[in-house]
Structure formats: structure tokens, C-alpha cells
Protein backbone atom coordinates (compact mmCIF):
# COMPACT_ATOMS: atom_id res chain seq x y z
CA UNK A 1 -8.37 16.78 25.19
CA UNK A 2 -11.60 17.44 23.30
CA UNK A 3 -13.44 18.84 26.79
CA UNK A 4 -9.94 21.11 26.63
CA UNK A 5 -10.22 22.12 23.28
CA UNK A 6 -13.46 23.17 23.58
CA UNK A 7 -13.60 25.14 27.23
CA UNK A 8 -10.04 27.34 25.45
CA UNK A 9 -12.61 27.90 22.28
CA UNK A 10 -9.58 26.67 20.27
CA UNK A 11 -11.12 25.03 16.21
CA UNK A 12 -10.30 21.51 15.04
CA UNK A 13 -9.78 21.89 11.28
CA UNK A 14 -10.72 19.47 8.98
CA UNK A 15 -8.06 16.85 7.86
CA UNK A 16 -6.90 16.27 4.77
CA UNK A 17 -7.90 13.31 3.46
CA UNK A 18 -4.62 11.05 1.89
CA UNK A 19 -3.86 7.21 0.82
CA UNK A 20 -1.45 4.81 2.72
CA UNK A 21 0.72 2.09 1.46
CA UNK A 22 2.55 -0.63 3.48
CA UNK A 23 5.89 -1.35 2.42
CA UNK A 24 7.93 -4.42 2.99
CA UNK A 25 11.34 -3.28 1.81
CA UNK A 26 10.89 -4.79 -2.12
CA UNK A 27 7.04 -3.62 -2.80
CA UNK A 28 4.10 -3.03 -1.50
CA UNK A 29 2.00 -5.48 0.26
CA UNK A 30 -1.12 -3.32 0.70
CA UNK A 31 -1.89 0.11 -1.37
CA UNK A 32 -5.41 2.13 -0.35
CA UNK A 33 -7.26 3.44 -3.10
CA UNK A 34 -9.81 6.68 -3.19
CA UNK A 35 -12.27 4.03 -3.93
CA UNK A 36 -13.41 3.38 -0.45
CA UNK A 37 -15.47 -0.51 -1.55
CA UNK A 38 -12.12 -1.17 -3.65
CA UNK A 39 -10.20 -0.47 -0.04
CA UNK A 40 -12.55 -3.02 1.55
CA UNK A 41 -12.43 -5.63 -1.28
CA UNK A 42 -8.54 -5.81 -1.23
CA UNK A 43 -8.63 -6.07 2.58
CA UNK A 44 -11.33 -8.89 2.45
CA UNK A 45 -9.16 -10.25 -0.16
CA UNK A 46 -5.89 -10.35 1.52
CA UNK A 47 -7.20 -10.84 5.37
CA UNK A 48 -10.35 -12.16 5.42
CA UNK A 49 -12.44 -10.57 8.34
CA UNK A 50 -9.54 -9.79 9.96
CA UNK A 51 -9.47 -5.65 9.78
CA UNK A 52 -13.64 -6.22 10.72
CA UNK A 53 -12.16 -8.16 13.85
CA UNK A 54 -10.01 -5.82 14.90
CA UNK A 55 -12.02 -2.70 14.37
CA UNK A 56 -14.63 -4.61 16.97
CA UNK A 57 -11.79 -5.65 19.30
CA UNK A 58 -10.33 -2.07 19.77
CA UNK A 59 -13.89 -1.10 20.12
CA UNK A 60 -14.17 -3.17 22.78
CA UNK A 61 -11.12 -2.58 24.18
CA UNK A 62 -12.00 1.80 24.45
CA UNK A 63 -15.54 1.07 25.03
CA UNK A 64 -14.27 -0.45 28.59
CA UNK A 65 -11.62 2.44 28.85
CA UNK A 66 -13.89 5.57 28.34
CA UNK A 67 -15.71 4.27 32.08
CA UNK A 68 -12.41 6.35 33.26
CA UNK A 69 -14.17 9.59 32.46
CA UNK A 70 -17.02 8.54 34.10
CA UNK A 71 -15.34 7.45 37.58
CA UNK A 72 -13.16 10.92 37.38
CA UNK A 73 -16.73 13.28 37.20
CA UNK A 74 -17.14 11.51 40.52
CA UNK A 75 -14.10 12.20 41.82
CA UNK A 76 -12.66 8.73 42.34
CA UNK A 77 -9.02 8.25 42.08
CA UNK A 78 -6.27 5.70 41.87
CA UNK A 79 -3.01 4.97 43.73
CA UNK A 80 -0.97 3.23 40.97
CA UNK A 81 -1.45 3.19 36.98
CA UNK A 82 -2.00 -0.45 37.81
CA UNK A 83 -5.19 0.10 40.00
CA UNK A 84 -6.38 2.64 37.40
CA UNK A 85 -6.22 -0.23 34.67
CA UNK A 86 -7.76 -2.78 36.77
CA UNK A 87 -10.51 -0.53 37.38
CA UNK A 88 -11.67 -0.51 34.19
CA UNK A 89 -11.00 -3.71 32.21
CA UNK A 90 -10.50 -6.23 35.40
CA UNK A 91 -8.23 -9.12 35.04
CA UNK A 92 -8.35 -8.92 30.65
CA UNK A 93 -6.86 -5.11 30.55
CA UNK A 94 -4.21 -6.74 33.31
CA UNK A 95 -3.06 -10.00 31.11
CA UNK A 96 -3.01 -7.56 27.92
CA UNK A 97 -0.18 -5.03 30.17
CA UNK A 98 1.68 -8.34 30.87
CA UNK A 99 2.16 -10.22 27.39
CA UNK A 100 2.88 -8.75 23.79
CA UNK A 101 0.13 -7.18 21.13
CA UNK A 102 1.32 -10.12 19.37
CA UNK A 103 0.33 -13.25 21.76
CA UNK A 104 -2.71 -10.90 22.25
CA UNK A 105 -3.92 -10.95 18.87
CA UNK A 106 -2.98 -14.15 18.20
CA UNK A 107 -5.34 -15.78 20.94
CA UNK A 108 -8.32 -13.60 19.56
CA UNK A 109 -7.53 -15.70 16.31
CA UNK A 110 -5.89 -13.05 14.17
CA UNK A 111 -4.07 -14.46 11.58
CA UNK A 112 -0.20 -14.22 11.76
CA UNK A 113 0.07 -12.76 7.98
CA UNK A 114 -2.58 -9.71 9.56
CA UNK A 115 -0.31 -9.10 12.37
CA UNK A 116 2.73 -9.35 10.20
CA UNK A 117 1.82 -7.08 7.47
CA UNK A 118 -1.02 -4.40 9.19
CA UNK A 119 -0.17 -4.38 12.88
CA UNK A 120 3.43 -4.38 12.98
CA UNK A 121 3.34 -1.54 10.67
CA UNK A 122 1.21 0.45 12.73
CA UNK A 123 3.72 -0.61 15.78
CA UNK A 124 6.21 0.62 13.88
CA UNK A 125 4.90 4.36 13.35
CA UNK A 126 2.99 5.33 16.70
CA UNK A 127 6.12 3.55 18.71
CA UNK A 128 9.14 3.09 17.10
CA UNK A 129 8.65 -0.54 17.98
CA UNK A 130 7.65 -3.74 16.73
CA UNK A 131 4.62 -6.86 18.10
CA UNK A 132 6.58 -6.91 21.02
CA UNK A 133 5.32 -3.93 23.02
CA UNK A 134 2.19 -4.81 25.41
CA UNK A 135 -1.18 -5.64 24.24
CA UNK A 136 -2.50 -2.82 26.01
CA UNK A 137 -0.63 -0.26 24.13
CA UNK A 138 -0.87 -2.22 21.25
CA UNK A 139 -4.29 -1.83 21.02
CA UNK A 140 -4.01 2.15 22.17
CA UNK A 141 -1.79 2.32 18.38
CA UNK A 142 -4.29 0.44 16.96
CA UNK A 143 -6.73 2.63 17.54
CA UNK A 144 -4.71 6.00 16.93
CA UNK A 145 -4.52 4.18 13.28
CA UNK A 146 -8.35 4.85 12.60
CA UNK A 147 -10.06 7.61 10.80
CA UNK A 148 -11.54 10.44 13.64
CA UNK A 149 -7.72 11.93 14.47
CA UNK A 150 -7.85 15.76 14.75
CA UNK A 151 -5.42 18.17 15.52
CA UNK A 152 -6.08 21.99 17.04
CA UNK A 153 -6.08 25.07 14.48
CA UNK A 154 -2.56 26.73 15.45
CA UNK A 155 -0.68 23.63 16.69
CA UNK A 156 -1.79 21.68 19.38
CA UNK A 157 0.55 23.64 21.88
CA UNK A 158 -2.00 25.40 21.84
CA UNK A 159 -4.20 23.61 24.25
CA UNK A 160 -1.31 23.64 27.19
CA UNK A 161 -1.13 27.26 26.58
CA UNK A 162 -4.82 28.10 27.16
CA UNK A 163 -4.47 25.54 29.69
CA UNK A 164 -1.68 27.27 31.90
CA UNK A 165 -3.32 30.97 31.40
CA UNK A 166 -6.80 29.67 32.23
CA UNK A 167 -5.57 27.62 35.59
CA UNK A 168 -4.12 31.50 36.83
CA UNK A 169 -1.21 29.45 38.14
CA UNK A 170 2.09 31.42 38.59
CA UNK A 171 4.87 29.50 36.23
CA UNK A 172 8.41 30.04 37.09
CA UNK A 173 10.40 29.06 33.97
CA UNK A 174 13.54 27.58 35.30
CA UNK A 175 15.27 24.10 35.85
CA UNK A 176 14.57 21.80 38.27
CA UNK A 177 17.87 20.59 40.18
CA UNK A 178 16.46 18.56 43.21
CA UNK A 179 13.76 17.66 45.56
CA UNK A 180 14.28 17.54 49.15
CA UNK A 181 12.73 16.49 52.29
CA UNK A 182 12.53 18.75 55.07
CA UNK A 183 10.76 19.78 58.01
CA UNK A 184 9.87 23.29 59.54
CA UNK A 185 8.16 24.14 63.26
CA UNK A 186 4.41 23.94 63.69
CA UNK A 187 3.40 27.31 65.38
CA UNK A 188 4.71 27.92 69.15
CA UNK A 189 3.10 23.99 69.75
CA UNK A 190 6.81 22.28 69.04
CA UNK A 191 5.52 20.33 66.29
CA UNK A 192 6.89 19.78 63.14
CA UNK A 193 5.05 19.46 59.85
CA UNK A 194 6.72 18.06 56.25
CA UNK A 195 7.89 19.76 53.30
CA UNK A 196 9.07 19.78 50.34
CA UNK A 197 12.03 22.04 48.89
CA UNK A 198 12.19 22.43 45.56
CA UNK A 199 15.43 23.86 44.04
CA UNK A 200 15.79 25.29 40.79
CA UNK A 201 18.01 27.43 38.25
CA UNK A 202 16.43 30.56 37.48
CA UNK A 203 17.34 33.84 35.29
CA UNK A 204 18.40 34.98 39.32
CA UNK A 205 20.82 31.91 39.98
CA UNK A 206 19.92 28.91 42.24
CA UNK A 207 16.67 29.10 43.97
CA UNK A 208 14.66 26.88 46.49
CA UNK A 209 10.89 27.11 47.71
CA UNK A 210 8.58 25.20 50.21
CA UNK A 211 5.87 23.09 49.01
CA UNK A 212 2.69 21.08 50.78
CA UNK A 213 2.64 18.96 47.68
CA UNK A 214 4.25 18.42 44.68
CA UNK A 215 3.84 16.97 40.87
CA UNK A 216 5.92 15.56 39.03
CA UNK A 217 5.13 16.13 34.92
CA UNK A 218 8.08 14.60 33.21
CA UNK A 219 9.59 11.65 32.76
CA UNK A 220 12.07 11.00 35.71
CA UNK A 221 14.66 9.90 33.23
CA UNK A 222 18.25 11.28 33.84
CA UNK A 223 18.35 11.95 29.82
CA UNK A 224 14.68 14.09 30.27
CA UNK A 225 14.76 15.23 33.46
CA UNK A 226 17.82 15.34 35.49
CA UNK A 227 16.63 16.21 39.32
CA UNK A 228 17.76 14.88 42.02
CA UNK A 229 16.06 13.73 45.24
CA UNK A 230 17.33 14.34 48.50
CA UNK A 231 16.89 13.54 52.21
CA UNK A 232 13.64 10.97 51.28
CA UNK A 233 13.59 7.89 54.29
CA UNK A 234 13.27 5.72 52.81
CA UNK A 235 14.94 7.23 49.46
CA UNK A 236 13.62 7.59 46.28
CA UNK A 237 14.63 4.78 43.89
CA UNK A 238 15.96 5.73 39.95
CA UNK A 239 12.90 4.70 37.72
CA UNK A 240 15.21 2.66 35.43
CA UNK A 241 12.68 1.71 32.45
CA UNK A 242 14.51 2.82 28.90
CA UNK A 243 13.01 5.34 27.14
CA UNK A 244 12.91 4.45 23.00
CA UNK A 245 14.69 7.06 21.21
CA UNK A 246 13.52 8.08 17.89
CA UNK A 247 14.46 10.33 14.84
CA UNK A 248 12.19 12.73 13.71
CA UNK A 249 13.26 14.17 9.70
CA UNK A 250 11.24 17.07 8.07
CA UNK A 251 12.38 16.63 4.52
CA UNK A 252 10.65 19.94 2.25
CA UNK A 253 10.86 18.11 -1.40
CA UNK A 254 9.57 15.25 -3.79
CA UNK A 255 9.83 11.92 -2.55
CA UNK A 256 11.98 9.37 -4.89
CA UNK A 257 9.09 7.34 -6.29
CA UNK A 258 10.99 5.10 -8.16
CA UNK A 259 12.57 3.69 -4.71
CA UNK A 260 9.01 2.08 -4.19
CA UNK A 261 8.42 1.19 -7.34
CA UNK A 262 6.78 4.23 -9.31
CA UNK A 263 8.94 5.28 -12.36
CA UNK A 264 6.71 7.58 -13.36
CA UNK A 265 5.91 9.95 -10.29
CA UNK A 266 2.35 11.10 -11.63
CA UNK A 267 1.24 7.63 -10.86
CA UNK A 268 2.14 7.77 -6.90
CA UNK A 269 -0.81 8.71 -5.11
CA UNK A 270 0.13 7.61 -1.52
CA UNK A 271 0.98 10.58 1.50
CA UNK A 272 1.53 7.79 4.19
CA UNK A 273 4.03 4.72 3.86
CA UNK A 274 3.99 2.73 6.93
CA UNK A 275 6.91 -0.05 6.73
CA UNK A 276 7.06 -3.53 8.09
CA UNK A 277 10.22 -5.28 9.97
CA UNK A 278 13.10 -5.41 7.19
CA UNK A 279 16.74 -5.13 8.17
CA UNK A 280 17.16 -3.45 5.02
CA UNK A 281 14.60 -0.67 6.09
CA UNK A 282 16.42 3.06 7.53
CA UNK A 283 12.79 4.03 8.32
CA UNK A 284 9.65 3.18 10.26
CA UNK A 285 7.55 5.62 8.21
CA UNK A 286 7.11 8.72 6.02
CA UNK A 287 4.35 11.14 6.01
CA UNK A 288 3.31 14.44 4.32
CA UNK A 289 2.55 17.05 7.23
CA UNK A 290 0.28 19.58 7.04
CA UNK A 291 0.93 23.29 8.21
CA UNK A 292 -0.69 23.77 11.26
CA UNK A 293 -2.83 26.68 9.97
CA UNK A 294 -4.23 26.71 7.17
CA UNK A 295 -4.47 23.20 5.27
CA UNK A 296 -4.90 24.62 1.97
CA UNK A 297 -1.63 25.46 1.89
CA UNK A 298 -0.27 21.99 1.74
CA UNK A 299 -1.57 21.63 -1.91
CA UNK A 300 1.08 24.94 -2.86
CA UNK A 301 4.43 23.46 -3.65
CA UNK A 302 6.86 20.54 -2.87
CA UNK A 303 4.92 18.64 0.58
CA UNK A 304 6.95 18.32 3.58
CA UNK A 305 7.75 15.19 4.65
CA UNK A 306 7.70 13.68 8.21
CA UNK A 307 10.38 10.69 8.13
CA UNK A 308 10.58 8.67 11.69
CA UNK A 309 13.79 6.52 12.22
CA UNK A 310 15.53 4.48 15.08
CA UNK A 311 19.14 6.53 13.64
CA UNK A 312 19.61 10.02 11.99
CA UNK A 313 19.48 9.80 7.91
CA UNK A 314 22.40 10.56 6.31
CA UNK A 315 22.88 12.15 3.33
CA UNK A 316 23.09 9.07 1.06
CA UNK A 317 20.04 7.45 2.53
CA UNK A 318 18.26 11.04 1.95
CA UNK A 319 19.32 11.09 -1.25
CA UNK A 320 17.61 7.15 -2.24
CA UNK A 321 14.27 8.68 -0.23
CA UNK A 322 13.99 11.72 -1.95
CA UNK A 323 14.64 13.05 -5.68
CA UNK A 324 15.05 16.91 -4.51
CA UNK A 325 14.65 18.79 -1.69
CA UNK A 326 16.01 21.87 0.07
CA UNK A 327 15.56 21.80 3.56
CA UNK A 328 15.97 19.38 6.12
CA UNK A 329 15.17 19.24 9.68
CA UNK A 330 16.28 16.52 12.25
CA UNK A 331 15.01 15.99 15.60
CA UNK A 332 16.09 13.18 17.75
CA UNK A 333 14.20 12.59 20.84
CA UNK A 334 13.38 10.07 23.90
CA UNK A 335 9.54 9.86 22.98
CA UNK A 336 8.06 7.17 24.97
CA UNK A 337 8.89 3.93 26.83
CA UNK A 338 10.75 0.86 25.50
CA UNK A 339 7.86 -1.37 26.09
CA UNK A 340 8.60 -4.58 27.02
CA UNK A 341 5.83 -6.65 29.38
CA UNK A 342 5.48 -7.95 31.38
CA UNK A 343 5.72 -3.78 32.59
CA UNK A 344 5.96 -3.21 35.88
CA UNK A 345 4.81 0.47 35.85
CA UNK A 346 6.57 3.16 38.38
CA UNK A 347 4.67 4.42 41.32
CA UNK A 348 2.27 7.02 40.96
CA UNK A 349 3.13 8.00 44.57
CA UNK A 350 6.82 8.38 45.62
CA UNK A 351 6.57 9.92 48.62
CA UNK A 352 4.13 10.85 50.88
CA UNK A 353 2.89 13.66 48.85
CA UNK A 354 4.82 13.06 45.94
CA UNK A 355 3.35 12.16 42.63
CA UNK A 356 4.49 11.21 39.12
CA UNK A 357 2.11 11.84 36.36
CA UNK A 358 4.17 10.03 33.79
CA UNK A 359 3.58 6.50 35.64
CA UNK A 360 0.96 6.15 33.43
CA UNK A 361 3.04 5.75 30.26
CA UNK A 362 4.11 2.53 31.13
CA UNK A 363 0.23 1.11 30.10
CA UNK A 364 0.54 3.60 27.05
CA UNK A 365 1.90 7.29 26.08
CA UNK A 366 -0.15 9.40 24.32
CA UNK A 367 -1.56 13.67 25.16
CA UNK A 368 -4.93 11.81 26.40
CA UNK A 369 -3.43 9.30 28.57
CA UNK A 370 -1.30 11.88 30.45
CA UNK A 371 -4.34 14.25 30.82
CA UNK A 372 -6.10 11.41 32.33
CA UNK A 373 -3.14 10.51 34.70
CA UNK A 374 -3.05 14.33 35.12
CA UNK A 375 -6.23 14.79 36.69
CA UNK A 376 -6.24 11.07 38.49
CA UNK A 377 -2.85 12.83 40.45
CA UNK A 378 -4.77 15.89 41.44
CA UNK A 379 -7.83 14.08 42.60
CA UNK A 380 -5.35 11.95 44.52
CA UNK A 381 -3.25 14.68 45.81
CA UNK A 382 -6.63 16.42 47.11
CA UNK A 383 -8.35 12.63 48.73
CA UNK A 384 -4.83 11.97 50.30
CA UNK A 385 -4.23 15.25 51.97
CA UNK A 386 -7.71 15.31 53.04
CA UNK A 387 -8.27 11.54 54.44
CA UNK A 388 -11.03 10.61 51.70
CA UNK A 389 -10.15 7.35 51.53
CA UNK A 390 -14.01 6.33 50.27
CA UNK A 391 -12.78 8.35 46.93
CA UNK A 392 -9.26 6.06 46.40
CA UNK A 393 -9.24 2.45 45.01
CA UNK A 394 -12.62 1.53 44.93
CA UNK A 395 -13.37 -1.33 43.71
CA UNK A 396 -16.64 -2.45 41.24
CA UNK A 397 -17.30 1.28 40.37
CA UNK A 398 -19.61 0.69 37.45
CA UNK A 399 -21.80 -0.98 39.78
CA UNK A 400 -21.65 1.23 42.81
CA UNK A 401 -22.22 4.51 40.45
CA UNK A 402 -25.55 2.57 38.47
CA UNK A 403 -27.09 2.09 42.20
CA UNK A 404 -26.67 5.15 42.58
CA UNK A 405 -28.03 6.35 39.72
């Protein structure tokens, strides 16, 4: 995303800088301070080395990862999300897809009370989801929780934008209905050669078109993306993996500070509550936002807040979070997989020259993971139709590439 960012000459404004608290649905177990020693006192304090351990294991855990971008400047690609994890962490990245972040953690020696009151938390904002989801994503959230996050001057829909007008490719905004099979003469020779037909809703009514190859870029979840396959031997199974639904609440106003404790609202410093597993808890998390231009502005005026929840707020539970406000905005949406290992991840090729991007999601979702899955596809698509099969799979690529270096 940051190679994209900067080939489209799009900026990457500086953050603002804010404090998080982690709630436990009576008080806070954990408050950060502008005092960046005091931050690392309390955390010594509370978890030991614990927050140094983990800052080295998700190191560890990227610093294997990042050999992706590596393998894909030398064009080598992979047939399943599975193979493409393999690839890069072995048999380790494989046992950490198939148990929890949880039993992961907890056989590095993290201490239950960390996990409990830091990682679930963290869970609990980037996926809607608690120490249950796989290690591998686990540690994926883990490390979206560090410092180093950026966003693009403008809104990051920015980047597909620049993306789509700099490929020259020829969108046709419509809706997909189905995917079909078919077959059409080879010259005067009486040979036949393989299609697909796409079909689709246009502004002109139903439409169809013939393709050599085709991508699939969504989730193929009936709820996301209702298409429809057609004429496949042997026929294209329904990816049944849940998708986790979450709320997303823009709340412009003053949060109620005396609901976590602060009577006197000039003493609240924190823009980030992260929550840990309560049944008493509506929400995973609340955030301020900033605009998307320019940052400054977020100083002017009541913040807006970013709530996430499993359900929609009501107006009473709005009411406890918040002591005014005057606009809200609610957006609920399918916005990643219900993780549950061990995963079994979909194919990344369901047909012949069929591929689905979003396989990847099952080892994590997140805008770099499906730009890496994006460009594994189209190396794929291109070694498949062409019979590279020295470019597909390979396996011990960190030492085949130093030899040959």
C-alpha cells in the first residue's frame, strides 16, 4: 500500500497523537499517559516484560512475513492462501492458522492477566472478536495496535482510485448476476476453447461478455456478493465461512465522562477506549476520528466519535455514552471473517481460470493482505495460462533466491 501510495503521488499526513484507556466495564484497568517513561513504568508494573515480549514476537512474526514481497519481485506465486503461508513461516505460521491467539500466546509464556486485559482488547477493536480468532490473525491485530499507522491525505479511497485510472482498465459499473461456463469454436480447425460468461445488470438491462480469465474481488458471500455460478463440472461449491457483522456509529458530540469514571470532564484525556469481554459492555470500542483532510480541524469543536458494536445503539445506550450530541451515523456491515481455527481457507482457484482474491482473508483481512493476494492472483493467472510451473509453489525460496544472489 505504501509502494501504491507513493507511485499515485498521494501524501500521508501526520497523525494525531492521542491516549488510550482499557476498560473493563467498572474502571479502567490500564490508562496511557503523555508521559511516555510513566507509560512504560505502569506497563512494567502491571505485566512485567510482557508488552517487551510481545513487541519482539510480532516482530518476529512480520519479519518472516515481509519475505512475501521479496518472492513476488520475482514473480513467484501460490496456488492456495495455505501454500502462500507455508512459504513464508513453514510449519510455525501453519500451527498459529490452526489454534487460537490465545493457546498461541500462552505457549510463548504470556501471562493470562496480559492476554486478558491487553490482547483481548485489541481483538476486540480490529475484529469484533475475542482470543478465540487464530494466532495468525491475532498477531496481524497485534501489530495494527502499534505506533507507525498512516492513513492517505483525502481518504484512503483514494489509493483504489489512482489505482483503477492508472491500470487504463475499462470499468463497467454494474452488478454481477452469474458466472458461466461455456465453450465457443476454435477457428475453421473444429476445436473448441473455454470461456467464461459473465452476466451483469447494467444502466442498459442484463448484459453478458466472454472472458479468457476471470477475478474474483469480493467476498463470495450471498449477503456481499450474490452471483451465481453456472454450468462449472464439477460445480462450484458455496464458500460457507460466516462473515462477523459489525456496527459502525459516528456519534458528532461530548462523550459522557462520568460513565467511566470522570465527573469532572476536564480531567478525561483519553481519544481511544478499547474494552475487554463484559456482558455488560454494548461496545467493543470508541474512538475520536479525524477528518480525512486536514487534521487541524479535529481540534475545532465537539470530536466525532467512531463507536464499533456487535448490535446497533439505541437511543438509551447513546444517551449513557454520550452527554450531547447532534448527529449520528450508523453503519452496519459484514467486515471480515468469523474466525474460528482451525480455518480451512477457500480456494484461491475455483475453476480452471477462476480465482478468488478474498481466499486470503481467512489467514487475516486487512487493505495489505488483499493487495498481496491481489497481485499473488495475477501472477498466478499469468504462470497458469502460460505453463510456468517453475514460478508456482516453490518450495525453500529464501534459499533458492540467496544462491542466486
Amino acid at each position: 500500500m505504501k509502494h501504491f501510495v507513493q507511485e499515485l503521488g498521494l501524501s500521508v499526513p501526520k497523525g494525531r497523537d492521542g491516549l488510550m484507556g482499557i476498560y473493563n466495564g467498572e474502571e479502567f484497568v490500564f490508562e496511557e499517559s503523555s508521559w511516555t517513561l510513566w507509560n512504560y513504568v505502569k506497563m512494567f508494573w502491571n505485566y512485567g516484560l510482557n508488552a517487551l515480549r510481545m513487541t519482539m514476537w510480532v516482530e518476529e512474526v512480520l519479519d518472516k512475513f515481509i519475505s512475501i514481497y521479496r518472492y513476488q519481485a520475482h514473480d513467484f506465486a501460490f496456488s492456495s492462501s495455505e501454500a502462500l503461508l507455508h512459504a513464508l513461516g513453514g510449519a510455525a505460521f501453519m500451527q498459529m492458522l490452526n489454534q487460537t491467539i490465545e493457546e498461541s500466546m500462552q505457549e510463548a509464556g504470556f501471562s493470562q492477566k496480559f492476554i486478558r486485559e491487553i490482547v483481548t482488547p485489541v481483538m476486540r477493536v480490529n475484529y469484533g472478536q475475542g482470543v478465540g480468532i487464530n494466532g495468525f490473525v491475532g498477531a496481524v491485530s497485534l501489530a495494527g495496535a502499534g505506533s507507525g499507522l498512516w492513513s492517505v491525505e483525502g481518504g484512503n479511497k483514494l489509493v483504489c482510485v489512482g489505482l483503477l485510472y492508472a491500470s487504463k482498465a475499462q470499468p463497467i459499473p454494474s452488478t454481477v448476476i452469474s458466472v458461466e461456463e461455456t465453450t465457443r469454436p476454435r477457428g475453421r480447425s473444429g476445436e473448441t476453447m473455454k470461456l467464461y460468461q459473465v452476466t451483469y445488470n447494467s444502466t442498459f438491462g442484463v448484459t453478458s461478455d466472454l472472458y479468457d480469465i476471470i477475478v474474483m474481488a469480493t467476498p463470495l458471500h450471498r449477503k456481499i456478493a450474490n452471483i451465481t455460478f453456472r454450468n462449472f463440472k464439477p460445480p462450484i461449491p458455496e464458500f460457507s465461512k460466516p462473515y462477523q457483522e459489525i456496527v459502525a456509529t459516528f456519534v458528532h458530540g461530548n462523550i459522557n465522562t462520568s460513565f467511566f469514571g470522570y465527573p469532572d470532564p476536564s480531567t478525561f484525556q483519553l481519544s481511544a477506549i478499547f474494552t475487554m469481554e463484559n456482558p455488560k459492555l454494548f461496545v467493543n470500542s470508541i474512538g475520536v476520528v479525524s477528518p480525512v483532510e486536514d487534521k487541524a480541524k479535529a481540534a475545532e469543536g465537539s470530536p466525532v466519535w467512531k463507536v464499533f458494536s456487535a448490535r446497533p445503539l439505541t437511543k438509551a445506550q447513546l444517551d449513557v455514552l454520550f452527554s450531547s450530541y447532534d448527529s449520528v451515523e450508523s453503519k452496519p456491515w459484514l467486515a471480515y471473517p468469523h474466525y474460528s481455527p482451525p480455518e480451512q481457507c477457500p480456494p484461491l482457484v475455483i475453476h480452471d481460470h477462476v480465482y478468488y482474491v478474498n481466499s486470503i482473508e481467512c489467514l487475516a483481512s486487512a487493505m495489505e493482505m488483499s493487495a498481496i493476494s491481489a497481485k499473488n492472483a495475477a501472477l498466478l493467472a499469468h504462470h497458469r495460462w502460460y505453463d510456468r510451473t517453475d514460478k508456482i509453489d516453490q518450495e525453500d525460496l529464501h534459499e533458492k533466491l540467496k544462491t542466486e544472489l
